[in-house]
C-alpha atoms as a PDB file:
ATOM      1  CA  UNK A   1       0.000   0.000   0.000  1.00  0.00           C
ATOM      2  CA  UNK A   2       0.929   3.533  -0.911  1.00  0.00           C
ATOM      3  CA  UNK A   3       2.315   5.046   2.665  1.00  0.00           C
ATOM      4  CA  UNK A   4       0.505   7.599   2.314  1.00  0.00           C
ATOM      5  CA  UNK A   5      -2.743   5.269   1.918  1.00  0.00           C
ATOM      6  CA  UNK A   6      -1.135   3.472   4.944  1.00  0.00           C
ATOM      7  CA  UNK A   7      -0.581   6.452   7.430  1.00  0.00           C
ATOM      8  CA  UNK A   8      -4.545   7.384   6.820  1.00  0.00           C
ATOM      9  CA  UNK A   9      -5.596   3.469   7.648  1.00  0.00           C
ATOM     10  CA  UNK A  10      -2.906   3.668  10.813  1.00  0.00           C
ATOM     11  CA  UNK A  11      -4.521   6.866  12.270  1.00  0.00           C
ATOM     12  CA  UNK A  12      -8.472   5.831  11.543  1.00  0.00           C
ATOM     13  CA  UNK A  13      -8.071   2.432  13.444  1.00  0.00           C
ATOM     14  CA  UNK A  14      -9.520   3.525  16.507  1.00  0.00           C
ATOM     15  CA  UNK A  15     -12.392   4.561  14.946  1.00  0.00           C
ATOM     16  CA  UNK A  16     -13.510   0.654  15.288  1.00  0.00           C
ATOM     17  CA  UNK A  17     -13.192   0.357  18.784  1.00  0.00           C
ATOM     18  CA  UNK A  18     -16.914  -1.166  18.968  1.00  0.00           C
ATOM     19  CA  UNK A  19     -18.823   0.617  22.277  1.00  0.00           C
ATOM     20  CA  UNK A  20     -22.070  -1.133  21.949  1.00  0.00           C
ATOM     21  CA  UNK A  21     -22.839  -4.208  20.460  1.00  0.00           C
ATOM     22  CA  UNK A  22     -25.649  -6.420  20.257  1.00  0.00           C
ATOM     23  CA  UNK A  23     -26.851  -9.128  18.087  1.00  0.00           C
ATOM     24  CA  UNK A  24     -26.065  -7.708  14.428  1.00  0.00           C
ATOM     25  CA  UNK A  25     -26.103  -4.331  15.931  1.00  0.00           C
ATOM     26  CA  UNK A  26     -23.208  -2.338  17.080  1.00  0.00           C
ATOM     27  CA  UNK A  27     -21.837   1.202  18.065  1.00  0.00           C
ATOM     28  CA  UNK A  28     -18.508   2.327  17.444  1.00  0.00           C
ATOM     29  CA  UNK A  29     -16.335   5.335  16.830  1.00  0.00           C
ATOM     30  CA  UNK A  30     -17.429   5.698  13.543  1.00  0.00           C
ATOM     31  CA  UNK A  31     -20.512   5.664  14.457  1.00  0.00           C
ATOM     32  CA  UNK A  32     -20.053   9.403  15.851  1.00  0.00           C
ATOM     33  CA  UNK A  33     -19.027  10.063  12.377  1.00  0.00           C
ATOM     34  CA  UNK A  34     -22.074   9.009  10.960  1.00  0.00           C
ATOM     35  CA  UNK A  35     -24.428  11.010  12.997  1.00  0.00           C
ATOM     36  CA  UNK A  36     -22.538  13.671  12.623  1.00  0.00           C
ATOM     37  CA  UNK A  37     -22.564  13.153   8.861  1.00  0.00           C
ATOM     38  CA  UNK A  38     -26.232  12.797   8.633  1.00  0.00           C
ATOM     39  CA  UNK A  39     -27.491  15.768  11.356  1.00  0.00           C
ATOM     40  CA  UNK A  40     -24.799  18.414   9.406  1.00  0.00           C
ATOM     41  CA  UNK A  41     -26.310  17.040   5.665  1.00  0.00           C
ATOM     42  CA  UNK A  42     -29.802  17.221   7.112  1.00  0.00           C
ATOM     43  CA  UNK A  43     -29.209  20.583   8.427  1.00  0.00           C
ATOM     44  CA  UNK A  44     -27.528  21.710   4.824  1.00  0.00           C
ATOM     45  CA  UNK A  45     -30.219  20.550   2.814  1.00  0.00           C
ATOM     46  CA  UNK A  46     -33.198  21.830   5.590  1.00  0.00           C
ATOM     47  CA  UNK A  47     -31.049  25.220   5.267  1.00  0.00           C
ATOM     48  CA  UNK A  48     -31.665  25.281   1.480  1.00  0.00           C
ATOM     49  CA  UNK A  49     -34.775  24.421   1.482  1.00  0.00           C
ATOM     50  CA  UNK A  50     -34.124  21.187  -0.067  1.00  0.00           C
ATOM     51  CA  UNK A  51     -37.518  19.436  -1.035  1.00  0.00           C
ATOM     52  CA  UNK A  52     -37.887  15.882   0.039  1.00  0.00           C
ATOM     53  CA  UNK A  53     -34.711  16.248   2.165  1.00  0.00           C
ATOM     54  CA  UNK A  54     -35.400  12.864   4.027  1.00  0.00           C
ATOM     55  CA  UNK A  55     -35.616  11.035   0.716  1.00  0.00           C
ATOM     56  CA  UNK A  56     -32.075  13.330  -0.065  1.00  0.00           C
ATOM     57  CA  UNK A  57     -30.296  11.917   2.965  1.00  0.00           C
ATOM     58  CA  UNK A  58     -31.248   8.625   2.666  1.00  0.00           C
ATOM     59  CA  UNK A  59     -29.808   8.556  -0.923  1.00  0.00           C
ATOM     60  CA  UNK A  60     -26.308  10.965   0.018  1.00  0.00           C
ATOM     61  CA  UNK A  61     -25.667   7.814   2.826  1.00  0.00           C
ATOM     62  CA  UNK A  62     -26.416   5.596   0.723  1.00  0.00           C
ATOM     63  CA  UNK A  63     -25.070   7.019  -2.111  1.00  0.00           C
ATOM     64  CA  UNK A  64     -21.116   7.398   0.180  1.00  0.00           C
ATOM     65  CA  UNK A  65     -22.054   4.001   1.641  1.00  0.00           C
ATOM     66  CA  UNK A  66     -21.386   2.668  -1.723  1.00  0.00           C
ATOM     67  CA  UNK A  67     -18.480   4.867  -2.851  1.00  0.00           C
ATOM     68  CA  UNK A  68     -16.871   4.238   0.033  1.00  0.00           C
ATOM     69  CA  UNK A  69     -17.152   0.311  -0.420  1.00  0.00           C
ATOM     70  CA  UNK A  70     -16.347   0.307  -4.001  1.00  0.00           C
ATOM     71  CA  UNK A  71     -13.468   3.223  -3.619  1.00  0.00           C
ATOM     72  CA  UNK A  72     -12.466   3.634  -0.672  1.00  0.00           C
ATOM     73  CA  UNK A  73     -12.115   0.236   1.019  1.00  0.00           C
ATOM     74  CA  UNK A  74     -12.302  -2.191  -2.161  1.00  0.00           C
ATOM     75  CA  UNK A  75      -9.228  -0.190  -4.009  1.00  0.00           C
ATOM     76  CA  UNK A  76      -7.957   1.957  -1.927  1.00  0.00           C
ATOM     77  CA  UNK A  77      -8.086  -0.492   0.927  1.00  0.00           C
ATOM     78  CA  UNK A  78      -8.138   2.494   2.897  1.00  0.00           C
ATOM     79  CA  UNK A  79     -10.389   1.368   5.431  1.00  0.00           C
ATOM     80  CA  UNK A  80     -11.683  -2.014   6.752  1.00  0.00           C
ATOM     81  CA  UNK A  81     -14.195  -4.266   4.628  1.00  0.00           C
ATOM     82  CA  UNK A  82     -17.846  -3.935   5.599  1.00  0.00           C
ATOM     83  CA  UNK A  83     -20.559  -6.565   5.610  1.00  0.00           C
ATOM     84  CA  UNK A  84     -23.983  -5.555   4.883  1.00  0.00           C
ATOM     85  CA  UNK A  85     -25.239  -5.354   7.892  1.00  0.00           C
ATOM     86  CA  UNK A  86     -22.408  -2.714   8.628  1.00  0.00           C
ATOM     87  CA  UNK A  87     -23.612  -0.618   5.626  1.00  0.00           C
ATOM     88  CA  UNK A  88     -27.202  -0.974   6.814  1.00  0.00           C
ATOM     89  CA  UNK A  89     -26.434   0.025  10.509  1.00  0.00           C
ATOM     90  CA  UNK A  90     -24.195   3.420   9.007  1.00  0.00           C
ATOM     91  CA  UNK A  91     -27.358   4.612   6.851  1.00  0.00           C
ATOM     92  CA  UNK A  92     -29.700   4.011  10.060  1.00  0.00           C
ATOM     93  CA  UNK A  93     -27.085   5.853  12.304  1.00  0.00           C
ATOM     94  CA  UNK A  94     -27.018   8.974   9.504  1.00  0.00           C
ATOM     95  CA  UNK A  95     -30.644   8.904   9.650  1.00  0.00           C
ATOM     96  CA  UNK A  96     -30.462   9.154  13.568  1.00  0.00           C
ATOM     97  CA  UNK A  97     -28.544  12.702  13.220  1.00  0.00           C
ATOM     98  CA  UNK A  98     -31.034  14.044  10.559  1.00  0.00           C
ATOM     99  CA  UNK A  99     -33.937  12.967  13.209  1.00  0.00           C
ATOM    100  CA  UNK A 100     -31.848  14.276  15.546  1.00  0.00           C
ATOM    101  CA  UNK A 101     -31.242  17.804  14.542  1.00  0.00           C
ATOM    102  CA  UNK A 102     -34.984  17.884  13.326  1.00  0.00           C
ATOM    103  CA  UNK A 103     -36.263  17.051  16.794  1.00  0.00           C
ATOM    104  CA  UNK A 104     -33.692  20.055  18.209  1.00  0.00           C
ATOM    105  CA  UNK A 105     -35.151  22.578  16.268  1.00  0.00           C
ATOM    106  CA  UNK A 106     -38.809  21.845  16.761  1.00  0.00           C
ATOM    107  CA  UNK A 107     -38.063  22.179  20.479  1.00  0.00           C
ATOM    108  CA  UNK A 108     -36.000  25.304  19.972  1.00  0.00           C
ATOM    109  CA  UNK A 109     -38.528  27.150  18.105  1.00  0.00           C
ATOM    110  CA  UNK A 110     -37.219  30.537  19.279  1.00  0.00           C
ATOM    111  CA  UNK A 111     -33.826  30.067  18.723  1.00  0.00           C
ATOM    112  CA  UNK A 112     -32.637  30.492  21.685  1.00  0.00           C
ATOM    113  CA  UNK A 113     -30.218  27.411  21.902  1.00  0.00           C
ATOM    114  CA  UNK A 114     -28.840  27.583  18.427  1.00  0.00           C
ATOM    115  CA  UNK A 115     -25.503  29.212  19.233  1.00  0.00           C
ATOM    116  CA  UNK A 116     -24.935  26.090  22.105  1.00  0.00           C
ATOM    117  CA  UNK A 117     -25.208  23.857  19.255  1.00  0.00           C
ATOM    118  CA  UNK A 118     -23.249  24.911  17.262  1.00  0.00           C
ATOM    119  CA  UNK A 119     -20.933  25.737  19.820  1.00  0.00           C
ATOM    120  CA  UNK A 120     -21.259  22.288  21.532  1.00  0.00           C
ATOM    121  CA  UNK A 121     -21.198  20.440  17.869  1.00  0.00           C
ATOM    122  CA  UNK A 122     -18.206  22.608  17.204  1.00  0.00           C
ATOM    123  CA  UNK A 123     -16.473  21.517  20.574  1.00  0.00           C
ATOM    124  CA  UNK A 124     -16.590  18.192  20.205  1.00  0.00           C
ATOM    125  CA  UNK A 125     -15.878  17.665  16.741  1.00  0.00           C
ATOM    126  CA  UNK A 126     -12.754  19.151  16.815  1.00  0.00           C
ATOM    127  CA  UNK A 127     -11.552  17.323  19.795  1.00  0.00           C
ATOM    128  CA  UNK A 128     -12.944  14.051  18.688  1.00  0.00           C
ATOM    129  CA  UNK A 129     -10.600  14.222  15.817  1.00  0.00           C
ATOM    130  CA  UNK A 130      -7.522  15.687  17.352  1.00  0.00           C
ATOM    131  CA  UNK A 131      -7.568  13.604  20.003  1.00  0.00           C
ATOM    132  CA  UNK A 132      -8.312  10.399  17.939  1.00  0.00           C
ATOM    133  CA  UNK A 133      -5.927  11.099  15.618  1.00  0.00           C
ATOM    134  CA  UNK A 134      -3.280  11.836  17.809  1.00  0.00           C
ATOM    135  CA  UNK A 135      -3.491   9.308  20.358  1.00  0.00           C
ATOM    136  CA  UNK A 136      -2.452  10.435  24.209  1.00  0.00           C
ATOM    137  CA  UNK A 137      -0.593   8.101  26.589  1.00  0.00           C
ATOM    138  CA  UNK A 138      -0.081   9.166  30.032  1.00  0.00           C
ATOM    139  CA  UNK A 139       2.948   8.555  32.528  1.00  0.00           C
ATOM    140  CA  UNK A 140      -0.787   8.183  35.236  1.00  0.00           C
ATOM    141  CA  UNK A 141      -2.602   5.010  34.179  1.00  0.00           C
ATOM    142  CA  UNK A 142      -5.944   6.829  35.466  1.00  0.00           C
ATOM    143  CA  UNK A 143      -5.787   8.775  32.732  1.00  0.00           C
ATOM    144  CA  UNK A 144      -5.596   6.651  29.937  1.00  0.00           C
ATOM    145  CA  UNK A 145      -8.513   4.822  27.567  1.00  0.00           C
ATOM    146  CA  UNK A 146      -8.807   2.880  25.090  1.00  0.00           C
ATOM    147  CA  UNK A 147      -9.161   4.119  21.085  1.00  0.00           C
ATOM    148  CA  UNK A 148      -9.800   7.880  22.358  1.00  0.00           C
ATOM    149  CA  UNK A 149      -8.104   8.993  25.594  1.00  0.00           C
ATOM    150  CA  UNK A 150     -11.123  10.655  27.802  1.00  0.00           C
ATOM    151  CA  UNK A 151      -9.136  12.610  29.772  1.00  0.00           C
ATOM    152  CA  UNK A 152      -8.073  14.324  26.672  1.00  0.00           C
ATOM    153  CA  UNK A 153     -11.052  14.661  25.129  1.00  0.00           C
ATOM    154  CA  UNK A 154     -12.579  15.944  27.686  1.00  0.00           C
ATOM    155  CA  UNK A 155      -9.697  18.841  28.205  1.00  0.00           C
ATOM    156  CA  UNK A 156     -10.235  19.938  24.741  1.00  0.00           C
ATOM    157  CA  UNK A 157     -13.488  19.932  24.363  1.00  0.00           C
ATOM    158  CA  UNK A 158     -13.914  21.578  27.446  1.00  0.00           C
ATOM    159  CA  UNK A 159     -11.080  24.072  26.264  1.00  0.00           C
ATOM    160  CA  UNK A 160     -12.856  24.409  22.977  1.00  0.00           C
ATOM    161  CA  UNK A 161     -16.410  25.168  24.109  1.00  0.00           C
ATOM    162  CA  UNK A 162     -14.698  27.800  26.059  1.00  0.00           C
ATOM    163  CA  UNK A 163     -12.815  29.751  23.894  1.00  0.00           C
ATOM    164  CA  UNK A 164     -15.813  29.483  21.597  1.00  0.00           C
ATOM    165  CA  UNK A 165     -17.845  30.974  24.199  1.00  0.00           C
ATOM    166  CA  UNK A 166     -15.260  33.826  24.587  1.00  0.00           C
ATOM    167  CA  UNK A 167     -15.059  34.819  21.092  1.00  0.00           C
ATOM    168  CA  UNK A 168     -18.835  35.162  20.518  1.00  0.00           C
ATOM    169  CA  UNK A 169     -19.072  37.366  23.554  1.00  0.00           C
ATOM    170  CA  UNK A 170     -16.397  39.298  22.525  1.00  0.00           C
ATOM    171  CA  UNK A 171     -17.831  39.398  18.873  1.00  0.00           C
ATOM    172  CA  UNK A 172     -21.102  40.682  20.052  1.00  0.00           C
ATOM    173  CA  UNK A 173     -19.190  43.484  21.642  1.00  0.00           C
ATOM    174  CA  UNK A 174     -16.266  44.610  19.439  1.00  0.00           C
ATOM    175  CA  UNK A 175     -14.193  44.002  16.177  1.00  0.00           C
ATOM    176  CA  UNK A 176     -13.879  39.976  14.592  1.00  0.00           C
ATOM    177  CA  UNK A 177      -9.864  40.913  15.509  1.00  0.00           C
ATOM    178  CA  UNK A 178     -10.055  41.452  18.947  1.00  0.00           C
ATOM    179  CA  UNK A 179     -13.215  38.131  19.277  1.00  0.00           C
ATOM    180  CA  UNK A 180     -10.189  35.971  17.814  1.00  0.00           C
ATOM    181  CA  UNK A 181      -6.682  37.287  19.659  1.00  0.00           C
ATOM    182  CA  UNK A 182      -8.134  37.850  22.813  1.00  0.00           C
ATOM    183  CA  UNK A 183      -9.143  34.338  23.815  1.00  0.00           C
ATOM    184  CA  UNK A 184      -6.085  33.456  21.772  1.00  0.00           C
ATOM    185  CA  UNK A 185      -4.280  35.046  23.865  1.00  0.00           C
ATOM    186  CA  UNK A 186      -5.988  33.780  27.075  1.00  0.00           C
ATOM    187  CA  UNK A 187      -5.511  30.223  25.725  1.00  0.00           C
ATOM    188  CA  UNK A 188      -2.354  30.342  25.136  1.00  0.00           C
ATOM    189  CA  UNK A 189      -0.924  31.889  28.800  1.00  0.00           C
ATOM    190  CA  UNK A 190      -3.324  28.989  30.575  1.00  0.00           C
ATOM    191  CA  UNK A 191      -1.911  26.270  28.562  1.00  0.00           C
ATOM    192  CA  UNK A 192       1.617  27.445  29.049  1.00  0.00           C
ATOM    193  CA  UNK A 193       0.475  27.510  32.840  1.00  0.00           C
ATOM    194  CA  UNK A 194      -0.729  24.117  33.341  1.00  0.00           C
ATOM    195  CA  UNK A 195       1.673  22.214  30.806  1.00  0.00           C
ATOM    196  CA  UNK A 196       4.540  23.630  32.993  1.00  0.00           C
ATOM    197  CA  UNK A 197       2.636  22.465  36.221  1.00  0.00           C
ATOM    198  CA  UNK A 198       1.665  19.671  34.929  1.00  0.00           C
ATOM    199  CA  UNK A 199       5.278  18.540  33.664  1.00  0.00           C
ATOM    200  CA  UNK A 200       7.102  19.990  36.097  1.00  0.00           C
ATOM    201  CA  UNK A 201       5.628  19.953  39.288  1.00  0.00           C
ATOM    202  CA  UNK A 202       3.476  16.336  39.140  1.00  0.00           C
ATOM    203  CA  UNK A 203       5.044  14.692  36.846  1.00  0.00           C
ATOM    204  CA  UNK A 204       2.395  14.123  34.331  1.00  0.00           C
ATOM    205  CA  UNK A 205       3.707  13.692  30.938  1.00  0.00           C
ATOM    206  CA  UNK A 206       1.785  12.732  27.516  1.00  0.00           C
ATOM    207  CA  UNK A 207       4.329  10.161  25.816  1.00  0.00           C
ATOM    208  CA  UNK A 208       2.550   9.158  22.577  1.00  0.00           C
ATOM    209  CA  UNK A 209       4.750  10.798  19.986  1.00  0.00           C
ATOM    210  CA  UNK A 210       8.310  11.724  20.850  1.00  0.00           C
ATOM    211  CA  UNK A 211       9.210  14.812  24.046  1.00  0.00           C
ATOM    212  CA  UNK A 212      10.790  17.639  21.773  1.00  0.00           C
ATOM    213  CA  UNK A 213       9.460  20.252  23.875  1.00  0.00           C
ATOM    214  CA  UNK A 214       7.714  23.149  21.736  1.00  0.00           C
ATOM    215  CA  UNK A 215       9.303  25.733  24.384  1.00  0.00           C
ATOM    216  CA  UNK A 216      10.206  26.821  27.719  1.00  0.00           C
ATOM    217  CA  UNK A 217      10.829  23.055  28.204  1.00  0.00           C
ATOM    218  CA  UNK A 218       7.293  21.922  27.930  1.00  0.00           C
ATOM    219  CA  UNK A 219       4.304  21.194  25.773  1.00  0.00           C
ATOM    220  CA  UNK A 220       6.657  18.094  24.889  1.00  0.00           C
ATOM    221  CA  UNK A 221       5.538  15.980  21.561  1.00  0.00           C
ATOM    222  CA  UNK A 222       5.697  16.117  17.917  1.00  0.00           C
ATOM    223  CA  UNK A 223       5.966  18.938  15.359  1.00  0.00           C
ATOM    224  CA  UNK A 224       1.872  17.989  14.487  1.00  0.00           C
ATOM    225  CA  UNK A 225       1.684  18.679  17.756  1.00  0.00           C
ATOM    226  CA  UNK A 226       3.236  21.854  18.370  1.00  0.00           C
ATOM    227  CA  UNK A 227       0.962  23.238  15.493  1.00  0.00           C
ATOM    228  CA  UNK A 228      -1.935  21.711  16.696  1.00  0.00           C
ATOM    229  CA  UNK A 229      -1.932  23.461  20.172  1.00  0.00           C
ATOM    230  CA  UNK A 230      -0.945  26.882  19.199  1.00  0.00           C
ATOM    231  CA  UNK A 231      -3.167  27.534  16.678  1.00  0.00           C
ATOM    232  CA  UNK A 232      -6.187  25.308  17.703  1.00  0.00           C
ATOM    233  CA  UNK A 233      -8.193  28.223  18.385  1.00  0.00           C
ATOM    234  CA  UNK A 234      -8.540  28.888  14.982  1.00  0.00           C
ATOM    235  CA  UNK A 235     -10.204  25.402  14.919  1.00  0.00           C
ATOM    236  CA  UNK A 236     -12.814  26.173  16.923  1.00  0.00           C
ATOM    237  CA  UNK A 237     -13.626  29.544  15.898  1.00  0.00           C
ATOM    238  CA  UNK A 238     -13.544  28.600  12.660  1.00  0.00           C
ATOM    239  CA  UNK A 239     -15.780  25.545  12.504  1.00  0.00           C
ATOM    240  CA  UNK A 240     -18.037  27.355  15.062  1.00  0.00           C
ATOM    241  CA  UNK A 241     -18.110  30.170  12.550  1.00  0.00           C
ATOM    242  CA  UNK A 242     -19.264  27.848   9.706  1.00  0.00           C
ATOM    243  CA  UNK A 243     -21.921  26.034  11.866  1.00  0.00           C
ATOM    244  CA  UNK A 244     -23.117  28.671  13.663  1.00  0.00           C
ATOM    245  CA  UNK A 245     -23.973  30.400   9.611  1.00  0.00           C
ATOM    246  CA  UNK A 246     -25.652  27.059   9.008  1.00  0.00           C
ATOM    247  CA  UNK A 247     -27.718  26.159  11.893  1.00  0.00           C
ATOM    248  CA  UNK A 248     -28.950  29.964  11.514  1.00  0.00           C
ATOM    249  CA  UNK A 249     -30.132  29.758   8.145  1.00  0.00           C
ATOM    250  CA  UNK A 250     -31.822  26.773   9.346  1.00  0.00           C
ATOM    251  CA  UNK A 251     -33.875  27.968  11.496  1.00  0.00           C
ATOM    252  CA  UNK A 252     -34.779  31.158   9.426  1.00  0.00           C
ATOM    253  CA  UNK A 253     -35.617  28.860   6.549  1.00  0.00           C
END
């Protein structure tokens, strides 16, 4: 397999660490991805005023199921081979998050909860996949999981619903500039903060990938790393930004 090919399969295997499973049905990782998938198209096509959207969504899953098994897994060999019972439970899943984000918005019929969607949506997508891709092993067993590390996850999305919440305050109130430095800014000093306590003072150390430190002797791991936690802001903000347009036009449509 092409290494690049490979490095993609490598970093998507704990996606099919299976949480729930009974009979022929199961819950796994991916199984977040597909709800996601299905709420976000449901919400695109509600947002356009798509007609027949259910009938839409249940042909876009289906429609990827089969590109994904014919492309994806059967040349590529990108990702595991599914039975079809797999492909049936994926298209039920992606109708769950349609149903889903339908069933949110006939309760929020003022609108009043649409920024904590987004916001929450936001959150937790971006640490799902960080931290899932990534992979965190502490020196405290406590702290460590299985296929997605919850102590991690939990950090960042906590992190991320936070600065979220800090720039649309601050954007309510002043320029898109300051909305985006300014809980940059805060992020930035608290994780310098804690890494250093955390390091330094108890001894708790992330050793998944490598301890190049990024600088004042902490924030030790790879280069991806590095990047990752000094600009993850932008993450946030910016898928928060995106889904915060969408869920919007949603409920004005």
């Amino acid at each position: 397999m092409n290494p690049f090919f490979q490095n993609i399969r490598d970093n998507t295997e704990w996606l099919y660490g299976v949480i729930f499973e009974y009979n022929w049905f199961y819950y796994d990782f991916w199984s977040f991805v597909h709800l996601w998938s299905g709420a976000i198209i449901f919400a695109v096509l509600s947002a356009y005023n798509v007609k027949k959207r259910w009938l839409k969504l249940l042909l876009i899953l289906g429609v990827f199921e089969v590109v994904e098994t014919l492309f994806f897994i059967a040349i590529l060999n990108l990702f595991k081979p599914e039975k079809a019972v797999d492909v049936v439970n994926d298209i039920v899943i992606g109708m769950l998050g349609g149903a889903l984000m339908y069933a949110f918005f006939r309760w929020n019929d003022t609108g009043k909860y649409t920024r904590f969607l987004a916001l929450f949506i936001s959150a937790v997508t971006v640490a799902f996949i960080w931290v899932g891709w990534y992979g965190y092993n502490y020196t405290i067993p406590f702290f460590n999981s299985p296929y997605v590390n919850w102590w991690a996850l939990s950090c960042w999305t906590i992190s991320g619903g936070t600065i979220i919440l800090l720039f649309s305050n601050f954007k309510a109130k002043g320029s898109t500039f300051f909305a985006i430095t300014f809980p940059w800014l805060i992020y930035l000093v608290l994780l310098f903060a804690v890494e250093y306590a955390a390091y330094h003072l108890l001894s708790f150390r992330e050793i998944t990938q490598g301890s190049t430190p990024l600088i004042f002797d902490i924030v030790h791991g790879s280069k991806i790393m590095h990047v990752f936690y000094v600009t993850a802001p932008l993450f946030f903000i910016g898928l928060f930004v995106l889904l915060d347009a969408l869920l919007k036009k949603y409920e004005q449509s």
